[in-house]
PDB file of N, CA and C in Angstrom:
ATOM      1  N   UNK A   1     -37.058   3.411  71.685  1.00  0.00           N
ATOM      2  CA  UNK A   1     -35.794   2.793  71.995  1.00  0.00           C
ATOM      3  C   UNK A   1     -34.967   3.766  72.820  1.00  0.00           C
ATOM      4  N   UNK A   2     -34.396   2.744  73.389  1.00  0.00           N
ATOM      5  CA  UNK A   2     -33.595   3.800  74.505  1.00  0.00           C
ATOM      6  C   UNK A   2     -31.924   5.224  73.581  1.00  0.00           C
ATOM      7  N   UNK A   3     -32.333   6.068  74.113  1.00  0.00           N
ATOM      8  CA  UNK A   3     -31.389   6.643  73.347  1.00  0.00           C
ATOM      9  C   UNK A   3     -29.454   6.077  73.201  1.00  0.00           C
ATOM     10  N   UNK A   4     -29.734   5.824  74.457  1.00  0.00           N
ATOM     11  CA  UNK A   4     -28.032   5.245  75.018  1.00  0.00           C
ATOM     12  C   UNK A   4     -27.812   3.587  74.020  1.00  0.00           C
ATOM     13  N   UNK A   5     -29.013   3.162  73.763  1.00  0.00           N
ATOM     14  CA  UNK A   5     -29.213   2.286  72.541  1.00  0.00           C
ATOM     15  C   UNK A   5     -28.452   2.368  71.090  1.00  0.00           C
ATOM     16  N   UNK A   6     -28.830   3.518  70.782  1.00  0.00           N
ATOM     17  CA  UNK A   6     -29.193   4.059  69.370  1.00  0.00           C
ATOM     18  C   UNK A   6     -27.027   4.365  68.816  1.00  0.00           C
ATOM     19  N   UNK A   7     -26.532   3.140  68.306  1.00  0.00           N
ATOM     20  CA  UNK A   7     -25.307   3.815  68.180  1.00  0.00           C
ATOM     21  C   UNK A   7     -24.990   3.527  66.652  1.00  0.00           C
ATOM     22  N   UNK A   8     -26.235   3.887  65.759  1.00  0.00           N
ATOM     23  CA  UNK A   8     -26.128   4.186  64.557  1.00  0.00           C
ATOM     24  C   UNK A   8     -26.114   2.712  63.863  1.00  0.00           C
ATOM     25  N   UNK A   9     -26.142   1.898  64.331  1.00  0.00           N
ATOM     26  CA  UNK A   9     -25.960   0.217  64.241  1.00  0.00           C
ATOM     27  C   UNK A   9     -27.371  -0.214  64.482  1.00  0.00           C
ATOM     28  N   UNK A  10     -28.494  -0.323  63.873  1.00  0.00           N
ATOM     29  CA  UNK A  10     -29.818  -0.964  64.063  1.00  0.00           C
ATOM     30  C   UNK A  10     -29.578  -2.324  64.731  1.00  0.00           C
ATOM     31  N   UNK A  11     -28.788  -2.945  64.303  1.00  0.00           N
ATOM     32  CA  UNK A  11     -28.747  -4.239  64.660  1.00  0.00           C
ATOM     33  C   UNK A  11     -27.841  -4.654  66.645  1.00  0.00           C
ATOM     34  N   UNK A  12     -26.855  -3.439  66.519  1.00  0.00           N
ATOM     35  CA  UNK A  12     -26.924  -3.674  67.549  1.00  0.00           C
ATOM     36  C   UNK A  12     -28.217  -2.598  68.675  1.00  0.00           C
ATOM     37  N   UNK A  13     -28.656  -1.528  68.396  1.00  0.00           N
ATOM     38  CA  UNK A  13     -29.435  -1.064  68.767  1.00  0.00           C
ATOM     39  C   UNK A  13     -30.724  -2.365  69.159  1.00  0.00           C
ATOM     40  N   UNK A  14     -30.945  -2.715  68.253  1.00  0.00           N
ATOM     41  CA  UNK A  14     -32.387  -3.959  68.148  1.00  0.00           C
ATOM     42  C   UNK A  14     -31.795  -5.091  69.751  1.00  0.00           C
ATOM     43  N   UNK A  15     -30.416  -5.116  69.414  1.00  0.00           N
ATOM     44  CA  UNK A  15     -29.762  -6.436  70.449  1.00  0.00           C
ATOM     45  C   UNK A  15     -29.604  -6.036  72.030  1.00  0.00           C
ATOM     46  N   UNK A  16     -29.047  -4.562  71.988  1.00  0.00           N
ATOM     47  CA  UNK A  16     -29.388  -4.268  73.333  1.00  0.00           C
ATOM     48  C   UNK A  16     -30.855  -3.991  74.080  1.00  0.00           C
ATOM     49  N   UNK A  17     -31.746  -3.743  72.925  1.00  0.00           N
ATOM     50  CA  UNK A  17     -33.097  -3.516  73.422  1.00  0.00           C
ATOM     51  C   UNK A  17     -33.452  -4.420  73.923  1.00  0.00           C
ATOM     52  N   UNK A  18     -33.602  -5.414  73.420  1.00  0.00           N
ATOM     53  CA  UNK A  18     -34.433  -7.358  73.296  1.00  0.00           C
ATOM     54  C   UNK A  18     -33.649  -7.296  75.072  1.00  0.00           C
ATOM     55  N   UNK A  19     -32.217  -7.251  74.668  1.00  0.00           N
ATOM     56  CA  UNK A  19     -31.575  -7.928  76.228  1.00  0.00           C
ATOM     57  C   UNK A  19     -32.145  -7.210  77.197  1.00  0.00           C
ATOM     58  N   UNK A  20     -32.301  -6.207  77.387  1.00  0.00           N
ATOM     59  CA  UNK A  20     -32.824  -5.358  78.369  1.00  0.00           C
ATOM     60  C   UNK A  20     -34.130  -5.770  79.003  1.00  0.00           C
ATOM     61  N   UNK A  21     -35.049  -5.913  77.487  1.00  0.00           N
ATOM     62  CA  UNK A  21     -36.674  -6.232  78.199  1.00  0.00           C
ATOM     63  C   UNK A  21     -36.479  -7.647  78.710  1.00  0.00           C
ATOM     64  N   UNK A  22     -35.636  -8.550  78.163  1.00  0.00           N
ATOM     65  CA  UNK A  22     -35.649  -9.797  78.462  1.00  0.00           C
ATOM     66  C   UNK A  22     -34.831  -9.984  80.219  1.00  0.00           C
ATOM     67  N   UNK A  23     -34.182  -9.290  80.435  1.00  0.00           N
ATOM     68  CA  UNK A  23     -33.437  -9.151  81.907  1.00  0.00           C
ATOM     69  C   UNK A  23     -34.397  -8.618  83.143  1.00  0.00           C
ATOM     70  N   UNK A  24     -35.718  -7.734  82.214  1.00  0.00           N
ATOM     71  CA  UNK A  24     -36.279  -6.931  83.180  1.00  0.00           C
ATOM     72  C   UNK A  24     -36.925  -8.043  84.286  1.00  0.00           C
ATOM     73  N   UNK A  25     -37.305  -9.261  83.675  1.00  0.00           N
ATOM     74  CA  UNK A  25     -37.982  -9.959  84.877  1.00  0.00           C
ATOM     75  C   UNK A  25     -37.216 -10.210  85.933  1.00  0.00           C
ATOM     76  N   UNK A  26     -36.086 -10.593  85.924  1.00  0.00           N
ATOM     77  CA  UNK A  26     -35.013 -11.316  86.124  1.00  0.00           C
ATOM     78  C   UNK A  26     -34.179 -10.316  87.302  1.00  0.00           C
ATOM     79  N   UNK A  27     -34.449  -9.016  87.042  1.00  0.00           N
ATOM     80  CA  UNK A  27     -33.917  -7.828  87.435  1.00  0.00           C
ATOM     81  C   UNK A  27     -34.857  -7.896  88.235  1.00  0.00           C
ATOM     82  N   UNK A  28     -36.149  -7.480  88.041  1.00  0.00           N
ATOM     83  CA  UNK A  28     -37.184  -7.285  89.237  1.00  0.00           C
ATOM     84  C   UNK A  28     -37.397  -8.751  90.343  1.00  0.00           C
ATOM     85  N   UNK A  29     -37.032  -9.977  90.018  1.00  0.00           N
ATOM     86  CA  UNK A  29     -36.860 -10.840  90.832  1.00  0.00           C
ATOM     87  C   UNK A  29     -36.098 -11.058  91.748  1.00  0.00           C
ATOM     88  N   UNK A  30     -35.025 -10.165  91.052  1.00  0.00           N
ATOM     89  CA  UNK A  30     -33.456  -9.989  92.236  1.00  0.00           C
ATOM     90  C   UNK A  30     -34.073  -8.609  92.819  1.00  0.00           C
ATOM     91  N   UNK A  31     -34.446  -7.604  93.102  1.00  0.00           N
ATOM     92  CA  UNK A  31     -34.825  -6.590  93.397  1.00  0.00           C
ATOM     93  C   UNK A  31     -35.659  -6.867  94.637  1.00  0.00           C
ATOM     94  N   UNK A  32     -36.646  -7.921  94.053  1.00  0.00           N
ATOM     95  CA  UNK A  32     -37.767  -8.313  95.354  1.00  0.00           C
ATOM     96  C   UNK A  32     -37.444  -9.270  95.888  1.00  0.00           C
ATOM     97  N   UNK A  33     -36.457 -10.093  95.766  1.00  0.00           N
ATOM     98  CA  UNK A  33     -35.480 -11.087  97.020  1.00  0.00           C
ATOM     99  C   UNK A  33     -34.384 -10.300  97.685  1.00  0.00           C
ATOM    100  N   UNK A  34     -33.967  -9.273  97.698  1.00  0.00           N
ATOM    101  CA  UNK A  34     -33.293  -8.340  97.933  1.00  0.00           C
ATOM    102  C   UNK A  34     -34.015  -7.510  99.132  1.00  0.00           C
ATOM    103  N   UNK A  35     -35.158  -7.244  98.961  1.00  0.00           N
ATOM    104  CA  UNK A  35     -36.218  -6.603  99.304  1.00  0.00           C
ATOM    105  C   UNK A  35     -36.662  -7.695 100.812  1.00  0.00           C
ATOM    106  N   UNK A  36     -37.428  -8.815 100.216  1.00  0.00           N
ATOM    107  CA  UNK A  36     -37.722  -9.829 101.376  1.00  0.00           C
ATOM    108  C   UNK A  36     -36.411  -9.853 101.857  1.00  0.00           C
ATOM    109  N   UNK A  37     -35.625 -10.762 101.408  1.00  0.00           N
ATOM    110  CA  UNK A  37     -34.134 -10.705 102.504  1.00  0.00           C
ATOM    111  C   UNK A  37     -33.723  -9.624 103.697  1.00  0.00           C
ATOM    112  N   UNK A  38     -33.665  -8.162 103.317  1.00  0.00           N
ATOM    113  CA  UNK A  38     -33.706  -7.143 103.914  1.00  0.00           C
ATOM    114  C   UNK A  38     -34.740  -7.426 105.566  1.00  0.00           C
ATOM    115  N   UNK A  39     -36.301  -7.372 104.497  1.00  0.00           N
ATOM    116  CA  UNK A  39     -37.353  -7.308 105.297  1.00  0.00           C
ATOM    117  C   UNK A  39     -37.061  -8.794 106.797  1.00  0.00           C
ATOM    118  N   UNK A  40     -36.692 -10.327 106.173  1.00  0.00           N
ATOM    119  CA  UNK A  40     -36.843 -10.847 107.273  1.00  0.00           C
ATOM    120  C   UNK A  40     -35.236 -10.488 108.117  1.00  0.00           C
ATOM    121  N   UNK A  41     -34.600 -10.067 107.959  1.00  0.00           N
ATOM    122  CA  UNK A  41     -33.221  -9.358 108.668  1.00  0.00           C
ATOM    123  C   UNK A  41     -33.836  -8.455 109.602  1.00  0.00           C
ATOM    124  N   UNK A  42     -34.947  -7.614 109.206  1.00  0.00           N
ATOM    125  CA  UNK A  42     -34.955  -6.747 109.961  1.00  0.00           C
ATOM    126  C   UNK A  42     -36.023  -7.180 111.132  1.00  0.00           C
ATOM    127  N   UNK A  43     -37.153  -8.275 110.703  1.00  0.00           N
ATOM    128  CA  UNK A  43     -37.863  -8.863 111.865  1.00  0.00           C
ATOM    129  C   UNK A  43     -36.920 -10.102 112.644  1.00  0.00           C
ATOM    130  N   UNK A  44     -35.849 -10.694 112.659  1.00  0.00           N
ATOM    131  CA  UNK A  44     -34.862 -11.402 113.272  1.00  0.00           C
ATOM    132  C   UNK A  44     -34.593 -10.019 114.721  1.00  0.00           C
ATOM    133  N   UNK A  45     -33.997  -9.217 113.905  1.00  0.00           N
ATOM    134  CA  UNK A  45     -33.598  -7.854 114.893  1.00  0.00           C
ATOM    135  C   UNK A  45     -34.962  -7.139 116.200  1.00  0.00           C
ATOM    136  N   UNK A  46     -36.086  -7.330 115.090  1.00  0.00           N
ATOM    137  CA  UNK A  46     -37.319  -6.934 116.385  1.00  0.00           C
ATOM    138  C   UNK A  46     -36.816  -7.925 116.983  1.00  0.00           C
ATOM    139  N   UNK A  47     -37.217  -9.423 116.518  1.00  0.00           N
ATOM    140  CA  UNK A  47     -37.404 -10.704 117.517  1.00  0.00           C
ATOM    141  C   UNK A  47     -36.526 -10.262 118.885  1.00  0.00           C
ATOM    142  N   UNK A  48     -35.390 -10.003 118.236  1.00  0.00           N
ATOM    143  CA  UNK A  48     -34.408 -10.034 119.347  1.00  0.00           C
ATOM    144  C   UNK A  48     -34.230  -8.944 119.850  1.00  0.00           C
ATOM    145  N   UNK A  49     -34.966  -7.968 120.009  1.00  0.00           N
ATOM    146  CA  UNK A  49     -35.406  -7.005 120.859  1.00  0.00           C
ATOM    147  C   UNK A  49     -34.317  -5.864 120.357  1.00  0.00           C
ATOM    148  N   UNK A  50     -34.117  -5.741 119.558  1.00  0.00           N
ATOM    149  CA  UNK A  50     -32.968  -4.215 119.493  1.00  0.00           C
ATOM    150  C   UNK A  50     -34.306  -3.334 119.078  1.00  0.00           C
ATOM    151  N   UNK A  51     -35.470  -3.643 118.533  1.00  0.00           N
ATOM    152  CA  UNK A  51     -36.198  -2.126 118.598  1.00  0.00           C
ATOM    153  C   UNK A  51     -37.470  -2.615 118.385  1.00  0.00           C
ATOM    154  N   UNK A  52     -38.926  -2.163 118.872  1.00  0.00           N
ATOM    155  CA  UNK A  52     -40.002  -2.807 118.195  1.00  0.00           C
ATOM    156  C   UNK A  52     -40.987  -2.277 117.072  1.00  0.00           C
ATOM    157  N   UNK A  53     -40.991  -2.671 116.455  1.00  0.00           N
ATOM    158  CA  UNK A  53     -42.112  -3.007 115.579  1.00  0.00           C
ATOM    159  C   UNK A  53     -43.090  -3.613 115.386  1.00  0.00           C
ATOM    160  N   UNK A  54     -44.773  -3.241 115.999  1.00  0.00           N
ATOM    161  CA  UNK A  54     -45.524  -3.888 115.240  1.00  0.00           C
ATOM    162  C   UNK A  54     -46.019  -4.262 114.367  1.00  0.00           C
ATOM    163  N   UNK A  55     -45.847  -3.750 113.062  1.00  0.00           N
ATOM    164  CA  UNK A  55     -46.284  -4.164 111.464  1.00  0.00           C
ATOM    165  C   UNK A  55     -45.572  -4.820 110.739  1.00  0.00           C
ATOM    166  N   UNK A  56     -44.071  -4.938 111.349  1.00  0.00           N
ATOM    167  CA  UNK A  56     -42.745  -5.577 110.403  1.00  0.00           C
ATOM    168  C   UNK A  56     -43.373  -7.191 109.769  1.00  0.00           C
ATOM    169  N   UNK A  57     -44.116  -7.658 110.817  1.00  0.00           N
ATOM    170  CA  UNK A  57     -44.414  -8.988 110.614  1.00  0.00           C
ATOM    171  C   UNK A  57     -45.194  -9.371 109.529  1.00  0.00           C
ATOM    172  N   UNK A  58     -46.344  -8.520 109.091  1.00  0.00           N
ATOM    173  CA  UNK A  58     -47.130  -8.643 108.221  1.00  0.00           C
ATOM    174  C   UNK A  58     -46.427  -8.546 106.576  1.00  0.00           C
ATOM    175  N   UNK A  59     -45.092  -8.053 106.626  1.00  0.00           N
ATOM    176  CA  UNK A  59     -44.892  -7.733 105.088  1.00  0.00           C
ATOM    177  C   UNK A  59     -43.858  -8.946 104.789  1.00  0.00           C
ATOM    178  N   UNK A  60     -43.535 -10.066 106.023  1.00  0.00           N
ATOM    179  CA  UNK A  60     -42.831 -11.494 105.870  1.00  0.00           C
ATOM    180  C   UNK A  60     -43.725 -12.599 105.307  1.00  0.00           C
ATOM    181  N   UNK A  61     -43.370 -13.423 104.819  1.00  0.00           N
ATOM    182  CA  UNK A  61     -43.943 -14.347 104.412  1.00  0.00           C
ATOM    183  C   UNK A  61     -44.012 -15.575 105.425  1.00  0.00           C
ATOM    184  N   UNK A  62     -45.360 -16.011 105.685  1.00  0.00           N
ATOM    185  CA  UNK A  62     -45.569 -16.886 106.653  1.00  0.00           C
ATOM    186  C   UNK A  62     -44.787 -18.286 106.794  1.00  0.00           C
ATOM    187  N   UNK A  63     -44.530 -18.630 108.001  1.00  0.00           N
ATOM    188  CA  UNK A  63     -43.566 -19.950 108.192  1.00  0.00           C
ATOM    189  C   UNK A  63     -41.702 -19.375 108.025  1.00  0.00           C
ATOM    190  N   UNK A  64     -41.205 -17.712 108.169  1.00  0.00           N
ATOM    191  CA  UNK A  64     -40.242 -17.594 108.090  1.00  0.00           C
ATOM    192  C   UNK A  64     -40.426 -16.619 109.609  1.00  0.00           C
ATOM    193  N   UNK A  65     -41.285 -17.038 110.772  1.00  0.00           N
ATOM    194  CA  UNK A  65     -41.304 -16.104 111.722  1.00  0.00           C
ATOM    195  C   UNK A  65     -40.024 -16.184 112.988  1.00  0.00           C
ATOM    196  N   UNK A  66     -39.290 -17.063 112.447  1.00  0.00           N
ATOM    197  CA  UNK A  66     -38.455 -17.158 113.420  1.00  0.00           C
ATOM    198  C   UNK A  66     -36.676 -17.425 112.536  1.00  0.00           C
ATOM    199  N   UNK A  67     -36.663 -16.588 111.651  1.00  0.00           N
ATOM    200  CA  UNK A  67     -35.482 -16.983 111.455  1.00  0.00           C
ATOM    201  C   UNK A  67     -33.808 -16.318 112.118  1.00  0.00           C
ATOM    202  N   UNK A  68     -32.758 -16.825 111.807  1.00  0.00           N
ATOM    203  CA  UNK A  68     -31.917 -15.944 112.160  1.00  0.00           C
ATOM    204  C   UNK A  68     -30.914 -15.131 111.155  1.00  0.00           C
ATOM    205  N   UNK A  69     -30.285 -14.674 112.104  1.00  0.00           N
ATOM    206  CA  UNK A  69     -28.975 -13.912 110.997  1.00  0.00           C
ATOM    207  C   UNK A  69     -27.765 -13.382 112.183  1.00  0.00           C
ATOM    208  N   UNK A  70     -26.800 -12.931 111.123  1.00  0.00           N
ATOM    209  CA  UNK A  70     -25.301 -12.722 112.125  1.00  0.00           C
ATOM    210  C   UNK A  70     -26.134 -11.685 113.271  1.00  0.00           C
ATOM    211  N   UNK A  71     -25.248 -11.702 114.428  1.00  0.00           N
ATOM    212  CA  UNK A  71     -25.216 -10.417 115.302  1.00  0.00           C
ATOM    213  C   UNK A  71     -24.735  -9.035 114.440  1.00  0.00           C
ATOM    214  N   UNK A  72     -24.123  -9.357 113.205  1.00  0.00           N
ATOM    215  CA  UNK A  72     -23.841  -7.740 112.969  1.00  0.00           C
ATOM    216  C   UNK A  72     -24.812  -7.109 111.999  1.00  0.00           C
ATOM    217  N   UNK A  73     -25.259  -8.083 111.454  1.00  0.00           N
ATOM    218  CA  UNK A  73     -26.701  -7.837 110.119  1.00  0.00           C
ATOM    219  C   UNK A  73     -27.837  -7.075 111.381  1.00  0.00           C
ATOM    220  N   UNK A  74     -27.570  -7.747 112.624  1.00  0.00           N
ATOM    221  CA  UNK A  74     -28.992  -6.544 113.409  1.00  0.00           C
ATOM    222  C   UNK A  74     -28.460  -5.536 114.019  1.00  0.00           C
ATOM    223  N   UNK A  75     -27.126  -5.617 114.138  1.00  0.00           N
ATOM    224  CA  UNK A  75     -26.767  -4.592 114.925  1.00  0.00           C
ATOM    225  C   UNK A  75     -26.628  -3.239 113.700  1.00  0.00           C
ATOM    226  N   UNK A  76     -26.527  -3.609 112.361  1.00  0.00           N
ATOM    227  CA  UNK A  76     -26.587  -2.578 111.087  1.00  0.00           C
ATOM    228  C   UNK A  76     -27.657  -1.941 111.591  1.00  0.00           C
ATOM    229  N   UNK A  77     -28.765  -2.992 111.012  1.00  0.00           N
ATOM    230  CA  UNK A  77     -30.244  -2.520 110.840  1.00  0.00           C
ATOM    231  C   UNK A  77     -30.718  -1.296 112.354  1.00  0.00           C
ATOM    232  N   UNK A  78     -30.038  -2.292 113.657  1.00  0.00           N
ATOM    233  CA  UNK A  78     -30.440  -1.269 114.701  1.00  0.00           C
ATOM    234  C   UNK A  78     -29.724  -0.361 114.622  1.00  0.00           C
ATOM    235  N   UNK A  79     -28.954  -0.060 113.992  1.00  0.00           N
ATOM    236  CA  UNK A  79     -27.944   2.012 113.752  1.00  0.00           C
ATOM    237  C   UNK A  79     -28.491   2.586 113.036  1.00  0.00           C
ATOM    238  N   UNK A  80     -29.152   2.114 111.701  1.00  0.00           N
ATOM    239  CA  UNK A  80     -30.158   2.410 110.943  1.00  0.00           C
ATOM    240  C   UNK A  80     -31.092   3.005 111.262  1.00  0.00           C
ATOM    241  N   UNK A  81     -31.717   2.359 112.226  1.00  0.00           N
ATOM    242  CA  UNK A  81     -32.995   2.756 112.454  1.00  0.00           C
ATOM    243  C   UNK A  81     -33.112   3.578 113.450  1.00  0.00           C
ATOM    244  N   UNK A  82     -32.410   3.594 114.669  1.00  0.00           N
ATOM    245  CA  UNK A  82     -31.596   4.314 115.247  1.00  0.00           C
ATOM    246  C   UNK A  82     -31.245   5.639 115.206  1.00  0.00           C
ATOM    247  N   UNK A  83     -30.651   5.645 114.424  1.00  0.00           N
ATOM    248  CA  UNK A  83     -30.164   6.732 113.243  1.00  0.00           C
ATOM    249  C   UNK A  83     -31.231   7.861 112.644  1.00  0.00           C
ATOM    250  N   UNK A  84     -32.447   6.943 112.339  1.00  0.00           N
ATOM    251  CA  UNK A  84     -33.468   7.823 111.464  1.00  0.00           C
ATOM    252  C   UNK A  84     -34.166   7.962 112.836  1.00  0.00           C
ATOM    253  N   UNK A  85     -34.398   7.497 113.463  1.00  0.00           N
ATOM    254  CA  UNK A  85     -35.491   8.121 114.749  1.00  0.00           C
ATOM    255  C   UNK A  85     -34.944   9.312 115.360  1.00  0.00           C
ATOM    256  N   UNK A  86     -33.785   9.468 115.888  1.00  0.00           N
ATOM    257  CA  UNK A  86     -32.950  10.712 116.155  1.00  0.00           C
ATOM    258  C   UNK A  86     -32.920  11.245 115.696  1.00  0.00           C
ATOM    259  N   UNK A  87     -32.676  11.552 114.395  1.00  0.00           N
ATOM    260  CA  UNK A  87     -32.964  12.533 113.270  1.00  0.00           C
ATOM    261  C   UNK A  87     -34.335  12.873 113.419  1.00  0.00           C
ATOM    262  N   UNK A  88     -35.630  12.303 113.331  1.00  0.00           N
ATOM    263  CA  UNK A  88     -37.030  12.608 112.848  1.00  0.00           C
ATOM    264  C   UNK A  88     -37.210  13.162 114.137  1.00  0.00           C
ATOM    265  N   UNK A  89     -36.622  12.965 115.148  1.00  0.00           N
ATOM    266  CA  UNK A  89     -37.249  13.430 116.469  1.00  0.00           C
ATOM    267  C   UNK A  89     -36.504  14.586 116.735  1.00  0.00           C
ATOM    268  N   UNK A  90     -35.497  14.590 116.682  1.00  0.00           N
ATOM    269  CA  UNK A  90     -34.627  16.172 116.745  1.00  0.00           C
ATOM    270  C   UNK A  90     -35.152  17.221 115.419  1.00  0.00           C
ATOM    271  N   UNK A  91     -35.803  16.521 114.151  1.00  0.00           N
ATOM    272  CA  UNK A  91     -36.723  17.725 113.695  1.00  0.00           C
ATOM    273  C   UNK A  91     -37.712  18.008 113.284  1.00  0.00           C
ATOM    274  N   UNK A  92     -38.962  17.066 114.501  1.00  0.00           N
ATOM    275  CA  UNK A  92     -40.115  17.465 114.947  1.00  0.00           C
ATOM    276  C   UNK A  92     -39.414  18.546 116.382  1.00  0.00           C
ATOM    277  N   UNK A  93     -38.651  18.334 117.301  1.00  0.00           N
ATOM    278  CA  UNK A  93     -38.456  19.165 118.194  1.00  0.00           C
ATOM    279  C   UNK A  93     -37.689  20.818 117.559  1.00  0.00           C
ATOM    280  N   UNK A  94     -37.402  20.574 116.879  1.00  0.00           N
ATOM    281  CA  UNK A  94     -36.547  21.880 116.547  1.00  0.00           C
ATOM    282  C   UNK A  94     -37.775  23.063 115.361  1.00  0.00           C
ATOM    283  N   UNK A  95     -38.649  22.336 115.174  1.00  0.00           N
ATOM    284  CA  UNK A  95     -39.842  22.437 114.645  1.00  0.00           C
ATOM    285  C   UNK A  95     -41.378  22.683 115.206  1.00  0.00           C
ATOM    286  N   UNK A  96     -40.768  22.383 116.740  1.00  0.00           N
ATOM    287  CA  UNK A  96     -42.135  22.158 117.643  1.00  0.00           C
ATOM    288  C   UNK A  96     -43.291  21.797 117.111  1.00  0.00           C
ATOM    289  N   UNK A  97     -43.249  20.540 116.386  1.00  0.00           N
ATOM    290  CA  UNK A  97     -44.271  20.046 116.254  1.00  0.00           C
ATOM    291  C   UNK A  97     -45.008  20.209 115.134  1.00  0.00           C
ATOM    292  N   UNK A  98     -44.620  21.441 114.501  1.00  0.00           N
ATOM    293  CA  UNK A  98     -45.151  22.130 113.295  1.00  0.00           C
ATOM    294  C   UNK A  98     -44.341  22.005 112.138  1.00  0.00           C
ATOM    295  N   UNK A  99     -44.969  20.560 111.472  1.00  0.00           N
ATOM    296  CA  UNK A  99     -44.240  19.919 110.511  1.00  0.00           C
ATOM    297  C   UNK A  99     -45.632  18.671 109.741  1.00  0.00           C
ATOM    298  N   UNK A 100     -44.932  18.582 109.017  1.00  0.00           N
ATOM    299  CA  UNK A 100     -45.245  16.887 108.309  1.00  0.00           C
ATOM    300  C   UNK A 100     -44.078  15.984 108.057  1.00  0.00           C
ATOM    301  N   UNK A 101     -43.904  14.784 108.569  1.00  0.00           N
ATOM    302  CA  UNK A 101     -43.392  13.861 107.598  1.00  0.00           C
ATOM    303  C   UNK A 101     -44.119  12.531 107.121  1.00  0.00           C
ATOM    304  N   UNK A 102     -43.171  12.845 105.981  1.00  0.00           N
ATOM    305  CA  UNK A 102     -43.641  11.258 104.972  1.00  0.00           C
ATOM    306  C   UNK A 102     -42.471  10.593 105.100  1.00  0.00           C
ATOM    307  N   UNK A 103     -42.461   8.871 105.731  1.00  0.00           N
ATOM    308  CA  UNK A 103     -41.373   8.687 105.703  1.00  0.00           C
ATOM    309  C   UNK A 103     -41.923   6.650 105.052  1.00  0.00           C
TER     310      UNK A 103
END
């Protein structure tokens, strides 16, 4: 049992446990629509050319290859990404090359 559980009260200890495991599905369902949502936002943004990606497509679910979203949901994602390429590339260069990343 979780310690943050345990407040000397079995009974409520027992009540927050149950709720917890019982939310976990429920939690991980919002987690992975959260997740897809993200994911087709960010192939809307390839579509429309702010950056490319060839693999983005494969982790969408088929028959959602053309959807849309606001101009500012891609213009996020393209600062984002944006963002991390400038970074990874200013330190492979400052690194000359002599590096790893995991990204």
């Amino acid at each position: 049992m979780d310690p943050e559980a345990s407040y000397g009260d079995e009974n409520l200890s027992a009540s927050v446990s149950a709720r917890r495991r019982s939310q976990s599905f429920s939690d991980d369902y919002s987690v992975q629509r959260t997740n897809d949502d993200a994911t087709q936002c960010k192939l809307a943004a390839v579509q429309l050319g702010y950056w490319k990606d060839e693999y983005l497509s494969r982790f969408v679910q088929h028959g959602t290859d053309h959807c849309r979203r606001d101009p500012e949901i891609s213009i996020g994602y393209w600062a984002r990404v944006s963002a991390i390429n400038q970074l990874v590339e200013r330190f492979i260069e400052k690194t000359a090359g002599r590096c790893q990343l995991s990204i």
